[in-house]
Protein backbone atom coordinates (compact mmCIF):
# COMPACT_ATOMS: atom_id res chain seq x y z
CA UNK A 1 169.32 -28.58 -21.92
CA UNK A 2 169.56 -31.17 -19.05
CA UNK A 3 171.76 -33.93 -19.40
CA UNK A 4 169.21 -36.49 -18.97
CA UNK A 5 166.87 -34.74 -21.64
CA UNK A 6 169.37 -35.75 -24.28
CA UNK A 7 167.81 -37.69 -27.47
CA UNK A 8 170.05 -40.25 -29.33
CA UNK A 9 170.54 -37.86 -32.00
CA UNK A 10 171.60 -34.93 -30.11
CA UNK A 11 174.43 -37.45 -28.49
CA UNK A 12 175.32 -37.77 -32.14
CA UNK A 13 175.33 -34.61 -32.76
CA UNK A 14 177.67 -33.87 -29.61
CA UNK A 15 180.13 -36.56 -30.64
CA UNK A 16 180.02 -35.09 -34.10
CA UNK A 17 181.05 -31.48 -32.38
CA UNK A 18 183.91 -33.37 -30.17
CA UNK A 19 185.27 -34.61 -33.35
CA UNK A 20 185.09 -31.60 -35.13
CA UNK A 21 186.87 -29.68 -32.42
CA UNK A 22 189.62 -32.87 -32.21
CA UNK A 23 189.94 -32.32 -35.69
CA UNK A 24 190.27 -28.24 -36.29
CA UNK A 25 192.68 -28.61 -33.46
CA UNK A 26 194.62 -31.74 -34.89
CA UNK A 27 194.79 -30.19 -38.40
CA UNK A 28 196.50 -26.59 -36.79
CA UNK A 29 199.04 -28.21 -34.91
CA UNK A 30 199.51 -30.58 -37.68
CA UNK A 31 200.14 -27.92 -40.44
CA UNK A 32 202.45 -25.71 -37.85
CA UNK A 33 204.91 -28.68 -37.75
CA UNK A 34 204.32 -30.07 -41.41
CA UNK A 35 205.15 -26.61 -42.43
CA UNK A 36 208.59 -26.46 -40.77
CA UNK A 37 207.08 -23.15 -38.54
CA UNK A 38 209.54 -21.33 -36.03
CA UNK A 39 206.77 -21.60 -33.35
CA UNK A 40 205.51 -25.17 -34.30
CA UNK A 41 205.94 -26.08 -30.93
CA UNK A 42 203.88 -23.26 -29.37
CA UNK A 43 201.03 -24.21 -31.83
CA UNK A 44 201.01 -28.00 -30.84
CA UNK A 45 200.72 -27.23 -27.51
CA UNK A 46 198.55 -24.02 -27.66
CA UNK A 47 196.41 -26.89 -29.54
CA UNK A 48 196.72 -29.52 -26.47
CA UNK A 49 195.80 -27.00 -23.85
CA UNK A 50 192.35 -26.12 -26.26
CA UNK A 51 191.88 -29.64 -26.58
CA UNK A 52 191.75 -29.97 -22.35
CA UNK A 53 190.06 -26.94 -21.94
CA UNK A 54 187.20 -28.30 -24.30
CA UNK A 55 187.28 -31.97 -22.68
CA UNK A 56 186.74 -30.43 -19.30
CA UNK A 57 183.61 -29.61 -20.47
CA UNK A 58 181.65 -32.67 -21.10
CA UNK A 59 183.23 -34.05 -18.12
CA UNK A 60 181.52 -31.19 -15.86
CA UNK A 61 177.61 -31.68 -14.98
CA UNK A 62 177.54 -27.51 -14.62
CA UNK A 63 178.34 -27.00 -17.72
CA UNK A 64 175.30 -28.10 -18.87
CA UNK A 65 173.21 -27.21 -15.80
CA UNK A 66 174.17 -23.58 -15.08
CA UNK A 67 174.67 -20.64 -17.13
CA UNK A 68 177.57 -19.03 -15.44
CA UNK A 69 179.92 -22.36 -15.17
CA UNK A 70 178.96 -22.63 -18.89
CA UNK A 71 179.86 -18.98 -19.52
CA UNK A 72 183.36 -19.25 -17.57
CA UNK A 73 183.94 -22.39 -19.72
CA UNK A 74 183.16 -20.77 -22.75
CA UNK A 75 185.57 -17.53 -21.82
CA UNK A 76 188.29 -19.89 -20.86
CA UNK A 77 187.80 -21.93 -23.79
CA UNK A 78 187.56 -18.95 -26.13
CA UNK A 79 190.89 -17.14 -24.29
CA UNK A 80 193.21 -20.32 -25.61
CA UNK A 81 191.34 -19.86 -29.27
CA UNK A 82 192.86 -16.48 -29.17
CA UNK A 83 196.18 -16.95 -28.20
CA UNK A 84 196.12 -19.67 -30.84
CA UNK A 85 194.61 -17.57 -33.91
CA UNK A 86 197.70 -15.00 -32.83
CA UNK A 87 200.09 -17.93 -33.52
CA UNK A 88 198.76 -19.81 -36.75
CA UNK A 89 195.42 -18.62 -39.64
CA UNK A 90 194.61 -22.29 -39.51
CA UNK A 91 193.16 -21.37 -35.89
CA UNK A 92 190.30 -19.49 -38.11
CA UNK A 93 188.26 -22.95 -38.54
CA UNK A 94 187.73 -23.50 -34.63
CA UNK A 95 185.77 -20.78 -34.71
CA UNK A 96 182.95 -22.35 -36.59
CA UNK A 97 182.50 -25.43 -33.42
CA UNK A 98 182.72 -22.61 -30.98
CA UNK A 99 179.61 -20.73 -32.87
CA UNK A 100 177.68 -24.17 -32.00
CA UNK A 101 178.87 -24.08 -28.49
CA UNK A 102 178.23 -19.91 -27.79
CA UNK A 103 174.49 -20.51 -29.17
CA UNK A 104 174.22 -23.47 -27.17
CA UNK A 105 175.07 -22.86 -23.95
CA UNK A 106 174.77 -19.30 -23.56
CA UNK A 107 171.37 -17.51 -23.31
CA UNK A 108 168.95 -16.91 -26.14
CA UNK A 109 170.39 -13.02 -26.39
CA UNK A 110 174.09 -13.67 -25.27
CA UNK A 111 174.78 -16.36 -27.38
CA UNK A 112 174.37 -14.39 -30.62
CA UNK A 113 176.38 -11.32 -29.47
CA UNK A 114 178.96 -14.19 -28.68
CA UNK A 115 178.57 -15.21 -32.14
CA UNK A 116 179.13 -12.13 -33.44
CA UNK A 117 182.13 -11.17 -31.65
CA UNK A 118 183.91 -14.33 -32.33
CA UNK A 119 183.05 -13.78 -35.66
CA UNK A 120 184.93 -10.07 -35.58
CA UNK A 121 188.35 -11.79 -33.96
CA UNK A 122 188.52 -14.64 -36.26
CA UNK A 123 187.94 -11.84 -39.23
CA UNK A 124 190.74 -9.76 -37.71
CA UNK A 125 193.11 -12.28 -36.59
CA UNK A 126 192.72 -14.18 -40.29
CA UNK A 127 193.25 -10.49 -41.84
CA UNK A 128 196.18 -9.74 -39.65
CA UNK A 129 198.04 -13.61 -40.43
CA UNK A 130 197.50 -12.19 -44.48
CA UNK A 131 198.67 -8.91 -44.00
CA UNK A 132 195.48 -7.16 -45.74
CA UNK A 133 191.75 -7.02 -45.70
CA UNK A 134 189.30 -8.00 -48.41
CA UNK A 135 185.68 -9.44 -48.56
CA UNK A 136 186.78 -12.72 -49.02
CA UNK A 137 188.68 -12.55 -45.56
CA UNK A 138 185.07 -11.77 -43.90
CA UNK A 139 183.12 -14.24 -46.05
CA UNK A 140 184.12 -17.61 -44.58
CA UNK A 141 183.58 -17.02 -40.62
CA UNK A 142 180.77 -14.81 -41.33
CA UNK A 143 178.94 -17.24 -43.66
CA UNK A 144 180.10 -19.93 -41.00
CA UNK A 145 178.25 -18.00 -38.33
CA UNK A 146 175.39 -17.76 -40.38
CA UNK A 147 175.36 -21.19 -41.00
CA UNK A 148 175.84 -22.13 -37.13
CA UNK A 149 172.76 -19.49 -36.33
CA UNK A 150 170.56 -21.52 -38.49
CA UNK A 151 171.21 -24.63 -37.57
CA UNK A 152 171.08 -24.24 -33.78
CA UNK A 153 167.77 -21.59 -34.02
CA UNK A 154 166.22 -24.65 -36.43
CA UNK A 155 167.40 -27.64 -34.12
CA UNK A 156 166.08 -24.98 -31.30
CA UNK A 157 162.54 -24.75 -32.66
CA UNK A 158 162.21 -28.67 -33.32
CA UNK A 159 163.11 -29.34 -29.69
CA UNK A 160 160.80 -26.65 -28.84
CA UNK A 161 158.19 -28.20 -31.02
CA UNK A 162 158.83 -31.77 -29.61
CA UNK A 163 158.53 -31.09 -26.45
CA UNK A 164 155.31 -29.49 -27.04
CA UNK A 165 153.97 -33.00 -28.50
CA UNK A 166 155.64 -34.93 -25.81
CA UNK A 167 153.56 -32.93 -23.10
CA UNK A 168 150.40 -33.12 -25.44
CA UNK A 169 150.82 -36.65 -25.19
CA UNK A 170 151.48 -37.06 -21.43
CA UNK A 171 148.24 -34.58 -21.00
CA UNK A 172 146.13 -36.92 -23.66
CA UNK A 173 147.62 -40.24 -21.65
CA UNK A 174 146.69 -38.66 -18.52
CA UNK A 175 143.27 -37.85 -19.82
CA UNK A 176 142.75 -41.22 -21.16
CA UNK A 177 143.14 -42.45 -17.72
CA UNK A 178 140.67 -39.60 -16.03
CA UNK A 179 138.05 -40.78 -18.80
CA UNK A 180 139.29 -44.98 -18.13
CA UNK A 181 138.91 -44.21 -14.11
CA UNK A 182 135.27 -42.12 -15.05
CA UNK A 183 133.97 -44.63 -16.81
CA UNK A 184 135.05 -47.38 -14.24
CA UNK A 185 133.39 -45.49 -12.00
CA UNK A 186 130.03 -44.66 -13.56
CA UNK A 187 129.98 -48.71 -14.42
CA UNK A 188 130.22 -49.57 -10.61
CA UNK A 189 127.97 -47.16 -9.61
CA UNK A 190 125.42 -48.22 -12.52
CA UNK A 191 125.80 -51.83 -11.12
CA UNK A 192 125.06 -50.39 -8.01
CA UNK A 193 121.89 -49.06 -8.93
CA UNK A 194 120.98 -52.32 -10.89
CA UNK A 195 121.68 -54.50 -7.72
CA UNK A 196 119.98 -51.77 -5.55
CA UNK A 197 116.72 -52.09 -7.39
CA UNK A 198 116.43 -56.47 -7.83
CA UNK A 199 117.24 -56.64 -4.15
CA UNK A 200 114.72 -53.89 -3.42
CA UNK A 201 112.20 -55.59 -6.27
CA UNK A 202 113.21 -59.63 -5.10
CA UNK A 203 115.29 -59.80 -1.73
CA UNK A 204 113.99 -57.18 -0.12
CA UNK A 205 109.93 -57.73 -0.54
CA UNK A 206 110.08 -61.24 -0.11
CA UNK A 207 112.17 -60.62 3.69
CA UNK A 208 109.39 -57.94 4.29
CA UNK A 209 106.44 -60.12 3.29
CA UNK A 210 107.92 -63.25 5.45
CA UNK A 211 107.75 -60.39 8.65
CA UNK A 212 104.21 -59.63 8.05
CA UNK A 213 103.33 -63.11 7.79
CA UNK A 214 105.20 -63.74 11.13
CA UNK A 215 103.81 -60.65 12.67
CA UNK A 216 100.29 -62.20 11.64
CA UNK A 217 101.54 -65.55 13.14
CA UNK A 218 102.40 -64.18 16.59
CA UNK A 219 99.09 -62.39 16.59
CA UNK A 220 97.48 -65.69 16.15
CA UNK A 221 98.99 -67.64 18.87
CA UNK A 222 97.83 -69.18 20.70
CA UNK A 223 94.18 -68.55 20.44
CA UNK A 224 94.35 -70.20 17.12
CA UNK A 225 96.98 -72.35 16.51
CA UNK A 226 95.48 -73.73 12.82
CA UNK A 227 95.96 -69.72 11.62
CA UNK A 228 99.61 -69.62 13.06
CA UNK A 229 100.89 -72.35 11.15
CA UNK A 230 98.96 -71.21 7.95
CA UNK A 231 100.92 -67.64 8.33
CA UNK A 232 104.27 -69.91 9.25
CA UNK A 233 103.99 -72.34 6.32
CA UNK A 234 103.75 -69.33 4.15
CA UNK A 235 106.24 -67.74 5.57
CA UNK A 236 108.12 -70.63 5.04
CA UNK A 237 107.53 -70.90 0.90
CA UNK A 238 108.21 -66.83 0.96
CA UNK A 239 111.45 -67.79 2.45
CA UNK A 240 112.27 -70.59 -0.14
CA UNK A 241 111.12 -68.56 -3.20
CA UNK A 242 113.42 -65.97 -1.92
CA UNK A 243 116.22 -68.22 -1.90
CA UNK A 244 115.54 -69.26 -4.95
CA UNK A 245 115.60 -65.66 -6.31
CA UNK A 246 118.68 -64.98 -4.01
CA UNK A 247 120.21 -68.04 -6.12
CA UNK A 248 119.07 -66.77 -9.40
CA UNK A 249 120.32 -63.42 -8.77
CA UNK A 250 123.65 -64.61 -8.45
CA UNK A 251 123.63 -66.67 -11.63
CA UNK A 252 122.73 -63.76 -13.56
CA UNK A 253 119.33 -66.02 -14.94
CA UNK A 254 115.57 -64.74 -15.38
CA UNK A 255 113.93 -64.83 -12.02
CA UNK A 256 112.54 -68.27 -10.89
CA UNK A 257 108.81 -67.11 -11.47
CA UNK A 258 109.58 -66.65 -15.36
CA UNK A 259 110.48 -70.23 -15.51
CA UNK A 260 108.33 -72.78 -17.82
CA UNK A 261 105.49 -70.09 -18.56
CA UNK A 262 104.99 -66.73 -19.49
CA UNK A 263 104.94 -63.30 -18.10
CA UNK A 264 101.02 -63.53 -17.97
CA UNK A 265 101.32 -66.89 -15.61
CA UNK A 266 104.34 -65.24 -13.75
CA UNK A 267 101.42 -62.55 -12.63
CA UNK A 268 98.77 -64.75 -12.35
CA UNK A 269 100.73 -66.69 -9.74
CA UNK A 270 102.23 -63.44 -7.78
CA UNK A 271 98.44 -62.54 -7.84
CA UNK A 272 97.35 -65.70 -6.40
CA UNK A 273 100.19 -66.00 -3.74
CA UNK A 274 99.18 -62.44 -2.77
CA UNK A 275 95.80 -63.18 -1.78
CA UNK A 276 97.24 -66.22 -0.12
CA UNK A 277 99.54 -64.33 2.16
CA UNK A 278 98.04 -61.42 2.95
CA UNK A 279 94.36 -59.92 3.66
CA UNK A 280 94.09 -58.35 -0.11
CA UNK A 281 92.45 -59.81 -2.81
CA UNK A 282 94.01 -59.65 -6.11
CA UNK A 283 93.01 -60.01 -9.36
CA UNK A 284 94.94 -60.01 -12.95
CA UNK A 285 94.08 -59.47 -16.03
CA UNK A 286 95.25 -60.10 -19.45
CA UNK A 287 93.61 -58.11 -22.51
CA UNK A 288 94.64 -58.55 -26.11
CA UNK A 289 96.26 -60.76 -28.27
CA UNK A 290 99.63 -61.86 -26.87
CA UNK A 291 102.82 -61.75 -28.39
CA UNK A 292 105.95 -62.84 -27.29
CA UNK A 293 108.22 -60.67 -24.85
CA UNK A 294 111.73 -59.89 -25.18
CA UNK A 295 113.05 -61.36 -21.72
CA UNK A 296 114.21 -57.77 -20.73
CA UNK A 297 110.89 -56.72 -21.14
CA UNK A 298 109.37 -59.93 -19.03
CA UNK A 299 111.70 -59.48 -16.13
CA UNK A 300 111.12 -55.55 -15.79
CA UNK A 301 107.09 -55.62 -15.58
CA UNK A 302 107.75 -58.90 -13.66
CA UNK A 303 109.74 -56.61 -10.56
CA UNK A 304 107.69 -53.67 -11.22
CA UNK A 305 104.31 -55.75 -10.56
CA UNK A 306 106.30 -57.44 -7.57
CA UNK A 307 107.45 -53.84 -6.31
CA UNK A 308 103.88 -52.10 -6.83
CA UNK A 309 101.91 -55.47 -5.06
CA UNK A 310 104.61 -55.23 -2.14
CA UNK A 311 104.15 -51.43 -1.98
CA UNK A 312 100.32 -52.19 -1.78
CA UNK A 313 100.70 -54.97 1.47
CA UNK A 314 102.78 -53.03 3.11
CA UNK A 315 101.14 -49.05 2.97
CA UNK A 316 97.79 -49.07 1.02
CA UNK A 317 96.07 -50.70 4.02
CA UNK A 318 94.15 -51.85 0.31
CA UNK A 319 91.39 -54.44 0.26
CA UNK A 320 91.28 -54.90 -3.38
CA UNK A 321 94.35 -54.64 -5.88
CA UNK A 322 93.89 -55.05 -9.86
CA UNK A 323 96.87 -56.22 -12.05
CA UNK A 324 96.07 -55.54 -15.91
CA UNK A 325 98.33 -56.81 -18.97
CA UNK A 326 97.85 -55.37 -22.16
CA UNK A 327 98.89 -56.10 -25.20
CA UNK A 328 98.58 -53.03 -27.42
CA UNK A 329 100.17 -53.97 -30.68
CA UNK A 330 103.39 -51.70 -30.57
CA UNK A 331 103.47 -51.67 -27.01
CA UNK A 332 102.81 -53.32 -23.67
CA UNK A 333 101.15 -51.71 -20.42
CA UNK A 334 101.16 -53.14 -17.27
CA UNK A 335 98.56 -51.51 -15.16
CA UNK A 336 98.15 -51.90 -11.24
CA UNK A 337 95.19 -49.89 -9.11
CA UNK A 338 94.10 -50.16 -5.53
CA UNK A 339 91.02 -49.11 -3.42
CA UNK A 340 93.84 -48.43 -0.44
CA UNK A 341 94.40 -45.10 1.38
CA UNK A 342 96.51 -43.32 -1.51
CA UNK A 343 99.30 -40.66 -1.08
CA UNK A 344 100.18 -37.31 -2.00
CA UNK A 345 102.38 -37.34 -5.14
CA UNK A 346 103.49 -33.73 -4.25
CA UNK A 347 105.02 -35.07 -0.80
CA UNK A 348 106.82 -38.26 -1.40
CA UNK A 349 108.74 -39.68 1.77
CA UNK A 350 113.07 -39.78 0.77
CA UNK A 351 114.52 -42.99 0.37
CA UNK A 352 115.21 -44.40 3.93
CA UNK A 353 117.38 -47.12 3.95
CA UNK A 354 115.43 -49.06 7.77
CA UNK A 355 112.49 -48.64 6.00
CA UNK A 356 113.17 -49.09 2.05
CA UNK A 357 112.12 -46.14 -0.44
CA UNK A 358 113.56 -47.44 -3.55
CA UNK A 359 110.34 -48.77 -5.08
CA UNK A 360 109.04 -45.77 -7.15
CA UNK A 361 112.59 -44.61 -8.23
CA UNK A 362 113.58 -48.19 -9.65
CA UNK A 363 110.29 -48.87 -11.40
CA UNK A 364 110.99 -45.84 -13.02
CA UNK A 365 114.85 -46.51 -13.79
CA UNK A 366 113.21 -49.82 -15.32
CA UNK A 367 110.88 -48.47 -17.58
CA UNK A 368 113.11 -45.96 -18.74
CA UNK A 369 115.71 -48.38 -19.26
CA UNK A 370 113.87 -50.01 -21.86
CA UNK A 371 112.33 -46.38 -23.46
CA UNK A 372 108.83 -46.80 -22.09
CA UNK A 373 107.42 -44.27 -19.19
CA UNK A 374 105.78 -44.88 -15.71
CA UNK A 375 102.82 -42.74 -14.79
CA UNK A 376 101.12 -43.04 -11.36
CA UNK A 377 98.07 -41.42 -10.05
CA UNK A 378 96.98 -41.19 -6.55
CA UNK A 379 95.53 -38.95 -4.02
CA UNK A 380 94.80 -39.66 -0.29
CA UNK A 381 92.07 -41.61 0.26
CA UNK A 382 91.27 -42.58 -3.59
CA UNK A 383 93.61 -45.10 -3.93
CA UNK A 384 96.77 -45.59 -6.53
CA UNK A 385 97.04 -46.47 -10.13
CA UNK A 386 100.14 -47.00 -11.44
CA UNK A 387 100.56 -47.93 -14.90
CA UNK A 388 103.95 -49.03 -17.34
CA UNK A 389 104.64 -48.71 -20.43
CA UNK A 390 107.17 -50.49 -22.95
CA UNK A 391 107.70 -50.36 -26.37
CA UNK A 392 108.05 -53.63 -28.22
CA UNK A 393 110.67 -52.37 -30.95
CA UNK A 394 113.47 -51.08 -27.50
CA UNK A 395 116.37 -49.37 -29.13
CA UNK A 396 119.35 -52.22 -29.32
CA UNK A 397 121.63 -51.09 -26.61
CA UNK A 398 118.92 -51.50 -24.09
CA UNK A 399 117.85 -55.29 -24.81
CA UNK A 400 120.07 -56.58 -22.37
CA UNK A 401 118.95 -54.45 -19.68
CA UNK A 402 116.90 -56.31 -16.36
């Protein structure tokens, strides 16, 4: 185990070992000269040269980091056990810190066997210092061992075990920032789409009906000058209802035409400034009782009767266009048919961004948005019909949609 890796408790747990080993080693060298022994002085310092062997250790970032420094460590350390079991029995009780050690730094096979034979010499040399053999000899460094085993292999499979959570936790962290960085992402490209559609449904019809009025203009001039600065003047209000829906936009408000009336003036007016503009006559249409909108609702058959008329002017070559509003108790339809050239539904053109394409594919998104369904009918030469339908009772999440 890396240096680094180390928890508070396993530093504890090494300064527990360094005391034990202080200790063991104190008390042997202690006892040799308390006991007036012939080769006191040989224990004490037998002791001392354990005591650097074993300090050497900490102090050396291989022991920790390679197997074969930790190994030579552990067979110099183990040499100087020896030599000091031959001199006292007291040298028995080292044994039990170098069990910790052997199972610690050696492999996961090695450091059993290691175990095992340093359980044999302490056995024999303990034996040998009593001059006889009995089970009682074998049970203390052998129970010792056993002890050592357990506690290592159980402190072994915790570590294993927390690691496990620690990297279940760095994956679930990581994952929480995949899903934080998805859903960032779906949100700006969901605002995308929203700003893609009002600036195709307000922006972007108003700047295309202001060209055809000044295309009209130019054709006008200067044969008759009256008709020019009709087309200009309305050109001119296109361009300051546009600003004002530029403005709007921005402020995140209902679109200027929703102001002071209702969504059936909103459409009577867009009819009326239709005709005005362009060479199409338009008529709307209310049918049934009405009822009052939620503003979501209001400001989505508001752009998609904006984006249908401007679809109309600009490719229907139409000379009559019907808007219908109907009230039909749980829902609302908005209905909007021409007498213009029609398309092909099977062959619609892509979205082209010189030339728009967005129309169909927002009215849609709109409808949708708010759980209703867009239907349109059409077939060259017979015109289009395109009708919307919302329910009045949305589902909540959507009620803030526009």
């Amino acid at each position: 185990m890396n240096a680094a890796a180390l928890t508070p408790t396993s530093r504890v747990l090494d300064w527990c070992l360094h005391l034990l080993v202080a200790g063991l080693l104190a008390l042997a060298g202690g006892r040799a000269v308390a006991d007036g022994r012939a080769q006191a002085g040989l224990v004490v310092a037998v002791s001392a040269v354990c005591a650097l062997i074993y300090a050497a250790g900490p102090l050396l970032p291989r022991i920790r980091t390679s197997r074969r420094a930790a190994a030579g460590w552990l067979a110099a350390l183990s040499a100087a056990w020896l030599v000091l079991m031959a001199l006292t029995p007291d040298g028995v009780w080292v044994a039990f810190p170098l069990y910790f050690l052997q199972l610690h730094l050696l492999p996961r096979r090695a450091g059993p066997a290691a175990v095992a034979v340093t359980t044999l010499a302490a056995i024999t040399a303990f034996a040998a210092h009593q001059g006889s053999f009995s089970p009682a000899i074998a049970l203390g460094p052998a129970l010792g061992a056993a002890v050592a085993v357990a506690v290592v292999w159980g402190y072994q499979a915790l570590y294993r075990e927390s690691e496990h959570r620690r990297r279940l936790i760095d994956e679930l962290t990581a994952t929480r920032a995949d899903l934080a960085q998805a859903q960032h992402t779906a949100g700006v490209l969901s605002e995308r789409e929203r700003l893609a559609r009002e600036i195709h449904d307000t922006l972007a019809q108003g700047l295309s009906s202001i060209q055809l009025l000044l295309r009209a203009a130019g054709r006008a001039l200067p044969d008759t000058a009256v008709n020019a600065a009709r087309y200009v003047e309305q050109a001119r209000q296109a361009a300051a209802d546009n600003l004002a829906e530029a403005r709007r936009f921005v402020a995140g408000h209902t679109p200027p035409a929703l102001d002071d009336t209702t969504l059936a003036g909103a459409l009577e007016r867009l009819c009326a400034g239709t005709s005005a503009r362009h060479q199409i006559t338009a008529h709307f249409r209310p049918t049934g009782e009405p009822v009052p909108l939620p503003t979501a609702h209001e400001v989505a058959l508001l752009r998609i009767a904006q984006a249908a008329l401007s679809n109309t002017v600009r490719h229907a070559h139409a000379a009559t266009v019907e808007v219908t509003l109907s009230y039909l108790g749980d829902h609302i339809a908005l209905d909007v048919v021409d007498d213009g050239t029609g398309f092909d539904l099977d062959h619609l053109p892509g979205r082209d961004p010189e030339r728009g394409g967005f129309g169909l594919a927002a009215m849609r998104a709109r409808t949708q948005a708010l759980g209703g369904a867009l239907t349109i009918e059409s077939a060259p030469g017979q015109g289009t019909a395109l009708a919307a339908q919302l329910p009045l009772d949305p589902p909540a999440e959507t009620e803030g949609h526009s």
